[in-house]
PDB file of N, CA and C in Angstrom:
ATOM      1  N   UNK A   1     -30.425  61.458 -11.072  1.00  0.00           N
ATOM      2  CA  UNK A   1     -30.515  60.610  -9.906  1.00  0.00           C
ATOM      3  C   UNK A   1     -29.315  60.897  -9.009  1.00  0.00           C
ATOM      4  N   UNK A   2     -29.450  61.180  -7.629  1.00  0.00           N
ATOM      5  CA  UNK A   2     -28.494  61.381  -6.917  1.00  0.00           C
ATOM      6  C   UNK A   2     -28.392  60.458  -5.582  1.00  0.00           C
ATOM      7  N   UNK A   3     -27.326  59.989  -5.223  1.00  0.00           N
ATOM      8  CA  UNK A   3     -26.974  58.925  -4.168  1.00  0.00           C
ATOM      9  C   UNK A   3     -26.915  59.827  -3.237  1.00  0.00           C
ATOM     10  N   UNK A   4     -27.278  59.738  -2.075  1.00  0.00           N
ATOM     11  CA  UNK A   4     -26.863  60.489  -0.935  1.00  0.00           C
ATOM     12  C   UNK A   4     -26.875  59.267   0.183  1.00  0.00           C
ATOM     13  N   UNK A   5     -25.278  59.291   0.534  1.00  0.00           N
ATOM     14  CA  UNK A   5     -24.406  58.541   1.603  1.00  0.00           C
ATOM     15  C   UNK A   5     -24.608  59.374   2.603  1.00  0.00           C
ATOM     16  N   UNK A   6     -23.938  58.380   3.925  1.00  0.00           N
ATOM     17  CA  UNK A   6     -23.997  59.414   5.433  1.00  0.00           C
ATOM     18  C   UNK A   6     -22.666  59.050   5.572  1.00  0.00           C
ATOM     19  N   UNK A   7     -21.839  59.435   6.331  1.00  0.00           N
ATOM     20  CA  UNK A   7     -20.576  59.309   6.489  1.00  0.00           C
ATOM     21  C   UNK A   7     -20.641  57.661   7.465  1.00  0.00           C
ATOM     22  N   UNK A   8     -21.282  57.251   8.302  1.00  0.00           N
ATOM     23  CA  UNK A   8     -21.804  56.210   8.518  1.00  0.00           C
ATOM     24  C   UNK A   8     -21.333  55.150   7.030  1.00  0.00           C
ATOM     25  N   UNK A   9     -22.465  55.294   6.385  1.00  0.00           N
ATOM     26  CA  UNK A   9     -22.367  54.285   5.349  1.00  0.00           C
ATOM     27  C   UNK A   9     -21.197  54.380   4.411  1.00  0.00           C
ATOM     28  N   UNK A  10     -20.538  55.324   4.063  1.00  0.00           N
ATOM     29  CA  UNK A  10     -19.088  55.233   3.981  1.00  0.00           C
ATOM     30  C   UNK A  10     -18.052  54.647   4.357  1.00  0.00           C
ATOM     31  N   UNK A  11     -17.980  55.100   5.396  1.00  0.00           N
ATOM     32  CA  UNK A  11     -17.349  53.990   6.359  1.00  0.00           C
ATOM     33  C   UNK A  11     -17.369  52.954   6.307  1.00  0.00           C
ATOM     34  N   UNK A  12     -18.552  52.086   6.582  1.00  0.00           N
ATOM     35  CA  UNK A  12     -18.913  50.589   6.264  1.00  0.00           C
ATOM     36  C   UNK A  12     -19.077  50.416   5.168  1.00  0.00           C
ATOM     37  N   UNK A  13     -18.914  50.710   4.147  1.00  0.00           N
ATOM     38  CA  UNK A  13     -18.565  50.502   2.234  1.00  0.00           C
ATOM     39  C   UNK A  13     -17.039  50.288   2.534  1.00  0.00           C
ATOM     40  N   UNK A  14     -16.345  51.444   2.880  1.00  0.00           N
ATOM     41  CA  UNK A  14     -14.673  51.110   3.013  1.00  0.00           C
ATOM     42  C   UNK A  14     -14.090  50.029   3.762  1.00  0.00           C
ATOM     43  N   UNK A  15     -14.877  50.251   5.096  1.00  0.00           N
ATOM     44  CA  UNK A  15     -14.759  48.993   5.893  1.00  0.00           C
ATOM     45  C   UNK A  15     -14.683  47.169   5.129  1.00  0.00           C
ATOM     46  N   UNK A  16     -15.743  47.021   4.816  1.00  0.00           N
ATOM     47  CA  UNK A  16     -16.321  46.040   4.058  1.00  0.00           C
ATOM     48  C   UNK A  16     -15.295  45.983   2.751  1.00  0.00           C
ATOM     49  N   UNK A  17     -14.348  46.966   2.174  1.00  0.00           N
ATOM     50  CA  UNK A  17     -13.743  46.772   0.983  1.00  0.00           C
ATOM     51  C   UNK A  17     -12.162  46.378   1.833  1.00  0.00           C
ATOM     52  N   UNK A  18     -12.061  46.680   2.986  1.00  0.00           N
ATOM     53  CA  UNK A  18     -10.667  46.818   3.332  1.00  0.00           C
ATOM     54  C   UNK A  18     -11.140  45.512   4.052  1.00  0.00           C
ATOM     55  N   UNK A  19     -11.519  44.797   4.518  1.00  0.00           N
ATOM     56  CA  UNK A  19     -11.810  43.112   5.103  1.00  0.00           C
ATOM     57  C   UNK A  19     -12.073  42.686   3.526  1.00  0.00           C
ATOM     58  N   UNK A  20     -12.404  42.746   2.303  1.00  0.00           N
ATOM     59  CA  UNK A  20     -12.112  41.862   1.218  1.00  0.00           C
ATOM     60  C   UNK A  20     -10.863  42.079   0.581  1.00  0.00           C
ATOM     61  N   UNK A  21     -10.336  43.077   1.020  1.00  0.00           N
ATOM     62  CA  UNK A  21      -8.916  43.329   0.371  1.00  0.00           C
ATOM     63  C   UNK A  21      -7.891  42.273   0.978  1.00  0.00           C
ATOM     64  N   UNK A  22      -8.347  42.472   2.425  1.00  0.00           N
ATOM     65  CA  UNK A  22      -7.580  41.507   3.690  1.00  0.00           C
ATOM     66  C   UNK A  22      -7.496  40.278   3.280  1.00  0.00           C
ATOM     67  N   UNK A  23      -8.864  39.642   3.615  1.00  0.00           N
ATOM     68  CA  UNK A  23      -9.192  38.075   2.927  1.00  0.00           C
ATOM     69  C   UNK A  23      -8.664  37.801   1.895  1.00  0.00           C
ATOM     70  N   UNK A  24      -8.349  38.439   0.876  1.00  0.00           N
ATOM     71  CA  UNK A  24      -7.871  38.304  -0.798  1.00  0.00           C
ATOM     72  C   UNK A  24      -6.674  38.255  -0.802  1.00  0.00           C
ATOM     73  N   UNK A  25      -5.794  38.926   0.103  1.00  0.00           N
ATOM     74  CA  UNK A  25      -4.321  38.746   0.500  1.00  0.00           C
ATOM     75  C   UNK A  25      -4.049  37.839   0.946  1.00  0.00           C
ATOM     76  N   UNK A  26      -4.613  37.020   2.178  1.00  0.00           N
ATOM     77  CA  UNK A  26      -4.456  36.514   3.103  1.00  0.00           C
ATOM     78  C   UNK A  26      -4.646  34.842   2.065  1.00  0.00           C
ATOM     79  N   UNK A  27      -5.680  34.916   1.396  1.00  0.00           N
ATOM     80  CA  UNK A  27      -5.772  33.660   0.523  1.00  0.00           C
ATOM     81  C   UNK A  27      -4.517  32.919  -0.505  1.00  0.00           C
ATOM     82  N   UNK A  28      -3.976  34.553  -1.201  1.00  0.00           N
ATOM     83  CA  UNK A  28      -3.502  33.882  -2.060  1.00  0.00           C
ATOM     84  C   UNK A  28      -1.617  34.119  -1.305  1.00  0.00           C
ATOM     85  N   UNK A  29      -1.648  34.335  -0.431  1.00  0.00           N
ATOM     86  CA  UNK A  29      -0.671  33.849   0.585  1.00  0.00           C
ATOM     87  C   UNK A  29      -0.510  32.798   1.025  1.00  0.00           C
ATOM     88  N   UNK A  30      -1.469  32.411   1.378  1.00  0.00           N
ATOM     89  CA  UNK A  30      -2.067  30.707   1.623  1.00  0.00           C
ATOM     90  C   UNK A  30      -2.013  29.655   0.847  1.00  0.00           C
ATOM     91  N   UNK A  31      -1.827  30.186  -0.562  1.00  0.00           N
ATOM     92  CA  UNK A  31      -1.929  29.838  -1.384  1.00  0.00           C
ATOM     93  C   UNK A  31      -0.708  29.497  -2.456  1.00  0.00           C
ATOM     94  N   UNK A  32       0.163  30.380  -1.991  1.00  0.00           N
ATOM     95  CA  UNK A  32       1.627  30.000  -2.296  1.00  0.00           C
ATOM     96  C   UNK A  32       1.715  29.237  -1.212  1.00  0.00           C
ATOM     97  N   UNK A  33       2.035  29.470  -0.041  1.00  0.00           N
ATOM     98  CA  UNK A  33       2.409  28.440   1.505  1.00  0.00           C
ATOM     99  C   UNK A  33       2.185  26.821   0.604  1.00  0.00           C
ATOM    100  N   UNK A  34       0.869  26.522   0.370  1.00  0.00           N
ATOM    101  CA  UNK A  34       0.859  25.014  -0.075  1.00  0.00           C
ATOM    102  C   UNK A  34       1.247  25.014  -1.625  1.00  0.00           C
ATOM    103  N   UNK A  35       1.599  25.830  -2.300  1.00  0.00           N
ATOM    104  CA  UNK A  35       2.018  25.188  -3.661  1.00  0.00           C
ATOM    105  C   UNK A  35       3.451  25.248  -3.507  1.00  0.00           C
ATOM    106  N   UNK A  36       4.264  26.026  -2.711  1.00  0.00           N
ATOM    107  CA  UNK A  36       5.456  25.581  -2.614  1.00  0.00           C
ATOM    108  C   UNK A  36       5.893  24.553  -1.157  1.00  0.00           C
ATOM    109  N   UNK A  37       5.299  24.186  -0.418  1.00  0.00           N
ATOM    110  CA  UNK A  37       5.114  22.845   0.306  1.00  0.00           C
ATOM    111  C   UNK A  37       4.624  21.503  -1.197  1.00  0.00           C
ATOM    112  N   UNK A  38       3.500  21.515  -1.688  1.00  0.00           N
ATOM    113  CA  UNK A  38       3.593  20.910  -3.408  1.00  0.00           C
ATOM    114  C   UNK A  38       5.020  20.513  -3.862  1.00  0.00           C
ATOM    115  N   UNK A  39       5.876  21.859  -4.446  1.00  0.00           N
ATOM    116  CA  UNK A  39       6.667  21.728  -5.136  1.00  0.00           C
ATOM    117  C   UNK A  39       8.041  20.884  -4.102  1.00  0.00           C
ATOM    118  N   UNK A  40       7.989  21.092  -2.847  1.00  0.00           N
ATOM    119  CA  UNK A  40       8.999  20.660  -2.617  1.00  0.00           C
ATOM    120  C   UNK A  40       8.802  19.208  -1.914  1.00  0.00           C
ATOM    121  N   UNK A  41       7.672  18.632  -2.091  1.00  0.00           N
ATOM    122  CA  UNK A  41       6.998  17.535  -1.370  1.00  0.00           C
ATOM    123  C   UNK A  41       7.378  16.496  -2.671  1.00  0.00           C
ATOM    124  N   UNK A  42       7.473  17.355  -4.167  1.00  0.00           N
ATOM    125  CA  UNK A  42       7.085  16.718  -5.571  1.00  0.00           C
ATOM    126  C   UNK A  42       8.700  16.594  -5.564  1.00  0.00           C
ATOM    127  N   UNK A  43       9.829  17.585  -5.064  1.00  0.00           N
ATOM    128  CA  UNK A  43      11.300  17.327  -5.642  1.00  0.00           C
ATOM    129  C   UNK A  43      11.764  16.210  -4.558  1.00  0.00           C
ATOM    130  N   UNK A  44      11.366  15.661  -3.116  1.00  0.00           N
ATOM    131  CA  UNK A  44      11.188  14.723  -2.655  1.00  0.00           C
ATOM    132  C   UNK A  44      11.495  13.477  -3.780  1.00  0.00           C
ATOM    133  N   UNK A  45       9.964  13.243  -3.650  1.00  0.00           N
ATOM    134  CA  UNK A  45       9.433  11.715  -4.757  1.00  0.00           C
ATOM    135  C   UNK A  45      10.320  11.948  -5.786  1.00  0.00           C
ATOM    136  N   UNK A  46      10.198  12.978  -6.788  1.00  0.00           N
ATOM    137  CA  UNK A  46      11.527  13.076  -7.678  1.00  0.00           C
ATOM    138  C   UNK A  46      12.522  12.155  -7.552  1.00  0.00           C
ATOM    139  N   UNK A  47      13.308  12.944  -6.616  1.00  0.00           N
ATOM    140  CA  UNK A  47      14.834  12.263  -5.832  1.00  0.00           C
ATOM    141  C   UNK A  47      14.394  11.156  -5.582  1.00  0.00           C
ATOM    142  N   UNK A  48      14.060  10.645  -4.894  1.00  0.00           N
ATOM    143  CA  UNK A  48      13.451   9.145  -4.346  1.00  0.00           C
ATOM    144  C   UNK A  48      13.143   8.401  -6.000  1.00  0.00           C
ATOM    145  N   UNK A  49      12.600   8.481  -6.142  1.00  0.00           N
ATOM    146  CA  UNK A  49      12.495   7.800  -7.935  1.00  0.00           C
ATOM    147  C   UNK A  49      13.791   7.881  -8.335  1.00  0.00           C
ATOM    148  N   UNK A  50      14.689   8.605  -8.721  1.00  0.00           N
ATOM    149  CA  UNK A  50      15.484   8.683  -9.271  1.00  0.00           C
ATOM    150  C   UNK A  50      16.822   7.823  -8.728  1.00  0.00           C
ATOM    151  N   UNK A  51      16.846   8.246  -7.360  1.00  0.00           N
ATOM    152  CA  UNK A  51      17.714   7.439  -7.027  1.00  0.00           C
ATOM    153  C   UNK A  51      17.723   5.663  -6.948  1.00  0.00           C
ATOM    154  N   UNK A  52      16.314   5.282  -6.400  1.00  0.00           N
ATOM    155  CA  UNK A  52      15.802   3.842  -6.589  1.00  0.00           C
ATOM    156  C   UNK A  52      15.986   3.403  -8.262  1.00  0.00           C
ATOM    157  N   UNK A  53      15.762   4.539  -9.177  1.00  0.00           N
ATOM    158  CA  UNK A  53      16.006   3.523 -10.731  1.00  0.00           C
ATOM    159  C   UNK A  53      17.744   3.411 -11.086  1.00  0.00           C
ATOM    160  N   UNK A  54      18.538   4.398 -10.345  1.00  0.00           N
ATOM    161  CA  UNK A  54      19.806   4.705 -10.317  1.00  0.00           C
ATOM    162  C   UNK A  54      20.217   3.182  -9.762  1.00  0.00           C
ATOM    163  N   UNK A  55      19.974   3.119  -8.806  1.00  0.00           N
ATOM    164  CA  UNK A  55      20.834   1.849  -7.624  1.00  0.00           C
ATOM    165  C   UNK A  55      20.480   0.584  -8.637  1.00  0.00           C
ATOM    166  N   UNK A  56      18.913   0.522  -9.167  1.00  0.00           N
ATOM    167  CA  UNK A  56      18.218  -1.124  -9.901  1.00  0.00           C
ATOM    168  C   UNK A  56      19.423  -0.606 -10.836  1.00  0.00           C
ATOM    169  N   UNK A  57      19.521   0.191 -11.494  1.00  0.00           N
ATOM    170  CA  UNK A  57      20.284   0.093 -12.906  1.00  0.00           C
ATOM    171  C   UNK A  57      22.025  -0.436 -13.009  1.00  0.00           C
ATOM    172  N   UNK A  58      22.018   0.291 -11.641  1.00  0.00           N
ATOM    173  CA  UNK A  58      24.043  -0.224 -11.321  1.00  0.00           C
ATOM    174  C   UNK A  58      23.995  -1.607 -10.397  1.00  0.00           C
ATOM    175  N   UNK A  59      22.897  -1.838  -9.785  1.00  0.00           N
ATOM    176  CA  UNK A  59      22.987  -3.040  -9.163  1.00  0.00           C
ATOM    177  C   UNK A  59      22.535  -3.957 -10.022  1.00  0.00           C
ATOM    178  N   UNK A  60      21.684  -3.651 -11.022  1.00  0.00           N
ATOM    179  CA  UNK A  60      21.347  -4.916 -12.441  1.00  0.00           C
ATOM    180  C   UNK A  60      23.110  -5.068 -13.441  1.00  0.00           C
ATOM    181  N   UNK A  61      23.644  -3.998 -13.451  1.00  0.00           N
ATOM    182  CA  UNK A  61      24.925  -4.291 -14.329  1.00  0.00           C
ATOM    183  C   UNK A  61      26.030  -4.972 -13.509  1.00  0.00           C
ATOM    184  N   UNK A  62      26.294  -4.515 -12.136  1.00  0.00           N
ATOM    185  CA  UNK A  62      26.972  -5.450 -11.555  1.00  0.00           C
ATOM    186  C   UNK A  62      26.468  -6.645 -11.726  1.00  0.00           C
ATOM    187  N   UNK A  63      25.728  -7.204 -11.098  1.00  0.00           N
ATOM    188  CA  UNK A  63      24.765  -8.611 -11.203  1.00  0.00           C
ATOM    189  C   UNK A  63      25.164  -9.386 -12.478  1.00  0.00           C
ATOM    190  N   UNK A  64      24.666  -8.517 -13.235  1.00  0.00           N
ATOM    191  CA  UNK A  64      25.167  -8.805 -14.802  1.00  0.00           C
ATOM    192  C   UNK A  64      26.367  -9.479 -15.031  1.00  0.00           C
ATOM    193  N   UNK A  65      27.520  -8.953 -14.755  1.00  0.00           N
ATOM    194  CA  UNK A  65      28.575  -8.736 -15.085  1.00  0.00           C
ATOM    195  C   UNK A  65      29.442  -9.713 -14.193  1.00  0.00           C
ATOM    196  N   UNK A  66      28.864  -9.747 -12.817  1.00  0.00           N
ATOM    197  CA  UNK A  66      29.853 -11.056 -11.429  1.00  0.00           C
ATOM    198  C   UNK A  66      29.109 -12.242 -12.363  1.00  0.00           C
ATOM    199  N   UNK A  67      27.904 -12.256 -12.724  1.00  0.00           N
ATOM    200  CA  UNK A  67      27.315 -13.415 -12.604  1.00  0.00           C
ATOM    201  C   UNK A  67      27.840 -13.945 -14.317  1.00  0.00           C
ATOM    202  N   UNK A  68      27.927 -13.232 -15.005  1.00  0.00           N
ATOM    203  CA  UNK A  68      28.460 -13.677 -16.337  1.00  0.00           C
ATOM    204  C   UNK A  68      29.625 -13.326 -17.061  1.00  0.00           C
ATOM    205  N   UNK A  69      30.268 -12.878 -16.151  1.00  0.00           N
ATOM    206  CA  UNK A  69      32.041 -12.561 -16.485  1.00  0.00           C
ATOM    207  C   UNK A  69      32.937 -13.195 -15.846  1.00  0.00           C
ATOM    208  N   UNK A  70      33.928 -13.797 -16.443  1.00  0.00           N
ATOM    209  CA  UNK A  70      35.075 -13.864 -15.906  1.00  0.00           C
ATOM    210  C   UNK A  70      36.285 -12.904 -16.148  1.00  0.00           C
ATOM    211  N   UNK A  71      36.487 -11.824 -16.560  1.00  0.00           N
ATOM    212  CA  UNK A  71      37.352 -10.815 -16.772  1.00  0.00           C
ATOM    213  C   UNK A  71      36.935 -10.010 -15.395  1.00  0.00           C
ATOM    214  N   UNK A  72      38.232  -9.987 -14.951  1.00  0.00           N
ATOM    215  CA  UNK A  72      38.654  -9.425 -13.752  1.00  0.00           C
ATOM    216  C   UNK A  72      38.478  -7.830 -13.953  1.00  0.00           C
ATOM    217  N   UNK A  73      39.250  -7.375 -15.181  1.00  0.00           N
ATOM    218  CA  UNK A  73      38.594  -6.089 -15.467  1.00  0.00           C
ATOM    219  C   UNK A  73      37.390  -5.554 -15.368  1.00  0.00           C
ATOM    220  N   UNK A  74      36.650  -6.500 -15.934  1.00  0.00           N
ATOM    221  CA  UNK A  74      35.254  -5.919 -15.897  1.00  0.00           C
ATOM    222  C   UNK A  74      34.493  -5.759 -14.539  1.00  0.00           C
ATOM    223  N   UNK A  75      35.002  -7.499 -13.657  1.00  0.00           N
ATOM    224  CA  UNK A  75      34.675  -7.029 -12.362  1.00  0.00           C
ATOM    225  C   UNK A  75      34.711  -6.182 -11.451  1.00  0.00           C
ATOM    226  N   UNK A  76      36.193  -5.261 -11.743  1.00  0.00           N
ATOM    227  CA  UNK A  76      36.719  -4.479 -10.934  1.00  0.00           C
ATOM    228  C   UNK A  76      36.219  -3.113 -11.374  1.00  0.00           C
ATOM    229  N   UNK A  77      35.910  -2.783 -12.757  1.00  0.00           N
ATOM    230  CA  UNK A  77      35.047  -1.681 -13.125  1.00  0.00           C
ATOM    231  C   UNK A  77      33.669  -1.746 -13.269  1.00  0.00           C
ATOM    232  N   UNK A  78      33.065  -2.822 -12.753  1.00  0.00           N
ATOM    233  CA  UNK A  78      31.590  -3.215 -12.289  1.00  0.00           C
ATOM    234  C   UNK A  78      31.873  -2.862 -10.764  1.00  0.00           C
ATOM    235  N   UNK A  79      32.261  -2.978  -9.978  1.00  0.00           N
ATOM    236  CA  UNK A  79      32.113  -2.533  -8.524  1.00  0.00           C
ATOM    237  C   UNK A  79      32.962  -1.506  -8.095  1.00  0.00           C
ATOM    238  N   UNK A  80      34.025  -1.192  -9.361  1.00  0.00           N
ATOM    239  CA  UNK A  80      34.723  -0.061  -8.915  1.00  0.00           C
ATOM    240  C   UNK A  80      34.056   1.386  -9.345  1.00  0.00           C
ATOM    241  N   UNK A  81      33.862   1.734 -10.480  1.00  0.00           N
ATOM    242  CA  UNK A  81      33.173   2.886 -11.155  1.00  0.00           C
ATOM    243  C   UNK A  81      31.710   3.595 -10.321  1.00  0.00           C
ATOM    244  N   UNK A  82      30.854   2.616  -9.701  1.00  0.00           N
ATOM    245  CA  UNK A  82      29.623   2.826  -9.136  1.00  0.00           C
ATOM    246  C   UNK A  82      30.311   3.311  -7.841  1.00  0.00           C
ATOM    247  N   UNK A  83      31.127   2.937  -7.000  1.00  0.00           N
ATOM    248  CA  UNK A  83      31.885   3.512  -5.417  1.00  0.00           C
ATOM    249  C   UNK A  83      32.520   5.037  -5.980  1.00  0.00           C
ATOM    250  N   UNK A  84      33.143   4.600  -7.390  1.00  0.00           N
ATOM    251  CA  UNK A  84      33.800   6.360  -7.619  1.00  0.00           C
ATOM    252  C   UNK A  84      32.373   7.582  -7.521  1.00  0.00           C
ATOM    253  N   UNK A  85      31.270   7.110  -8.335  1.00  0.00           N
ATOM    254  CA  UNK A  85      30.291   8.027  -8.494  1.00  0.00           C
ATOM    255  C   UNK A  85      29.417   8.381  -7.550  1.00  0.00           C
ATOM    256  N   UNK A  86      29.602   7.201  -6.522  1.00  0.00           N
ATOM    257  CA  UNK A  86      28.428   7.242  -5.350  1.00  0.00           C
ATOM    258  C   UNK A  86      29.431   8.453  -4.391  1.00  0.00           C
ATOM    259  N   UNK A  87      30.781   8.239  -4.513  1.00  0.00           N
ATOM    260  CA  UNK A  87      31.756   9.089  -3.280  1.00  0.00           C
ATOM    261  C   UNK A  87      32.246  10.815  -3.709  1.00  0.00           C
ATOM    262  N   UNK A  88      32.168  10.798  -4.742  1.00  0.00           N
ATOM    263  CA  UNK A  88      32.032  11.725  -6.023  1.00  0.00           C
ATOM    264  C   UNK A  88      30.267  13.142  -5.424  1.00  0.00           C
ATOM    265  N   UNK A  89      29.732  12.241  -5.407  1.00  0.00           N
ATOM    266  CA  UNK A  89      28.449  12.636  -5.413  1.00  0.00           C
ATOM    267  C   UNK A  89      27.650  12.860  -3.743  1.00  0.00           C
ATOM    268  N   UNK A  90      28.164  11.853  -2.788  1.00  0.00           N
ATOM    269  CA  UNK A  90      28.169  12.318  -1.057  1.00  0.00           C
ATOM    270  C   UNK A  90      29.054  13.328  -0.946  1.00  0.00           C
ATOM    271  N   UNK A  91      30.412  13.520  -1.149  1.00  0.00           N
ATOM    272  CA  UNK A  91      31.129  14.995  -1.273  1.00  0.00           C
ATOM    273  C   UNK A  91      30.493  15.911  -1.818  1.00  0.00           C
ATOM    274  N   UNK A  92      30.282  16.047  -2.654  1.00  0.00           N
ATOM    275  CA  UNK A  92      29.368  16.964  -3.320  1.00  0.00           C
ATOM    276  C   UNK A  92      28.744  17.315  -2.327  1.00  0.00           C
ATOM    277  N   UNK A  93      27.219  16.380  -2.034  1.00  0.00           N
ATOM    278  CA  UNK A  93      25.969  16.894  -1.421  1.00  0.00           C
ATOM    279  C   UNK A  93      26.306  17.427   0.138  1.00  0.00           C
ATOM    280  N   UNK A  94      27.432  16.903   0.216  1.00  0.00           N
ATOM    281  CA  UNK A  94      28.054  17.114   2.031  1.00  0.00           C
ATOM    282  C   UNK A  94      28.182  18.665   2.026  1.00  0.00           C
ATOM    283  N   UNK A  95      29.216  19.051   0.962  1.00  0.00           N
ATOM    284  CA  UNK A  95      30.125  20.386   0.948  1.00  0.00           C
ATOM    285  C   UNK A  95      29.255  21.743   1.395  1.00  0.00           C
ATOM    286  N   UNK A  96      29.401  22.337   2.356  1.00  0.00           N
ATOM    287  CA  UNK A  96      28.434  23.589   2.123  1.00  0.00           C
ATOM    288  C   UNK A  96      29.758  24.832   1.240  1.00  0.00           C
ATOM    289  N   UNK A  97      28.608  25.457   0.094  1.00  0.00           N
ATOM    290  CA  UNK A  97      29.286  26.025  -0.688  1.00  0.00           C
ATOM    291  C   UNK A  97      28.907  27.593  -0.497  1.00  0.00           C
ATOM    292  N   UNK A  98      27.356  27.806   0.301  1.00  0.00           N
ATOM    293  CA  UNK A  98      27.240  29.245   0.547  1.00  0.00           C
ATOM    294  C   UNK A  98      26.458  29.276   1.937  1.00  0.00           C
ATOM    295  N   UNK A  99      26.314  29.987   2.689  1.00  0.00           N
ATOM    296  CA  UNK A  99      26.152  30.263   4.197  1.00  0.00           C
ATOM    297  C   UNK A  99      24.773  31.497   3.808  1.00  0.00           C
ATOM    298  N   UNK A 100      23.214  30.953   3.899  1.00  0.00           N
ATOM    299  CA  UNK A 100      22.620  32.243   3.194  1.00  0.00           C
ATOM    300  C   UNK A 100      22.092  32.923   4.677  1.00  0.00           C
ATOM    301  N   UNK A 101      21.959  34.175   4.671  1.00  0.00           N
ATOM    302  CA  UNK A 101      21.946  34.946   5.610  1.00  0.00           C
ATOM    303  C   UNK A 101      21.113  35.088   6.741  1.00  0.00           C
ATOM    304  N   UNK A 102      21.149  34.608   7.707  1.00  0.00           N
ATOM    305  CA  UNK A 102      19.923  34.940   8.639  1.00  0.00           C
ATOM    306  C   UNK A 102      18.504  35.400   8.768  1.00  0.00           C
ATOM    307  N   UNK A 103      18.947  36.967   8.235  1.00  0.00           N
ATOM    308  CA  UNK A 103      17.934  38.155   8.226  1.00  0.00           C
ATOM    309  C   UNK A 103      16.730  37.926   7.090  1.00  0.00           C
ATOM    310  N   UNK A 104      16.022  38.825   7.565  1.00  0.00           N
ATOM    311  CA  UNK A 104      15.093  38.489   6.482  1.00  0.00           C
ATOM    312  C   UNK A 104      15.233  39.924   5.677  1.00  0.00           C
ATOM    313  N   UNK A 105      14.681  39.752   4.474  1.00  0.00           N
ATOM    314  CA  UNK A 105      15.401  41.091   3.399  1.00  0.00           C
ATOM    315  C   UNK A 105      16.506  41.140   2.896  1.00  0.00           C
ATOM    316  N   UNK A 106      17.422  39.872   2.629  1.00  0.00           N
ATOM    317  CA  UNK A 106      18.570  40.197   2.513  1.00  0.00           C
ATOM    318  C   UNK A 106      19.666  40.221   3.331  1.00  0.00           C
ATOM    319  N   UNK A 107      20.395  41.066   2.617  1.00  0.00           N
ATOM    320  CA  UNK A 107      22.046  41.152   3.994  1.00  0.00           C
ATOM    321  C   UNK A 107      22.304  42.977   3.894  1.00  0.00           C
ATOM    322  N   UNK A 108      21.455  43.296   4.028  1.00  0.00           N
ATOM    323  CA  UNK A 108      21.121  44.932   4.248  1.00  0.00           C
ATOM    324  C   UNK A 108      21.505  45.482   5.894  1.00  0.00           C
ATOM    325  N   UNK A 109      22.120  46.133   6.033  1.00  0.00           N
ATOM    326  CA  UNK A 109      22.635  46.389   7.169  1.00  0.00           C
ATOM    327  C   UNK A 109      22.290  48.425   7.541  1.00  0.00           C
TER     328      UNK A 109
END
């Protein structure tokens, strides 16, 4: 049995393979785009959770502690310790520690 193509139908076989090659790229390009929009939509809520159970947890021990202590110590390391970690931790997030490069590809010159 022998196939006999025209250069015509060649063409449009390749054609037709190079527009599914296209589309198939183009998808799973698309396709990272929203799973890393996902991932960084998810480290969002993360942070947000974390910080809201952070604040209930140091604002339940202060509470705790004005409302049923009289040791001055304790008061002062109930409202003092939470200002060290909160100022501790805005320095931190403030500091820029690396400058990443403009270009795209690297820093290839």
């Amino acid at each position: 049995m022998m196939i006999t193509l025209s250069p015509l139908e060649v063409l449009a076989a390749v054609g037709v393979l190079l527009a599914v090659v296209l589309v198939w790229r183009a998808s799973v390009r698309r396709a990272k785009r929203i799973a890393t929009a996902a991932r960084e939509s998810a480290k969002l809520a993360t942070l947000a959770g974390r910080v809201a159970l952070a604040g209930a947890v140091f604002g339940g021990v202060q509470w705790a502690l004005l409302a049923y202590s009289a040791n001055p110590f304790l008061i002062v390391g109930a409202l003092g310790i939470p200002d060290l970690l909160a100022g501790y931790v805005l320095a931190w997030a403030l500091t820029v520690t690396t400058v990443e490069g403009g270009r795209r590809g690297g820093d290839r010159r």
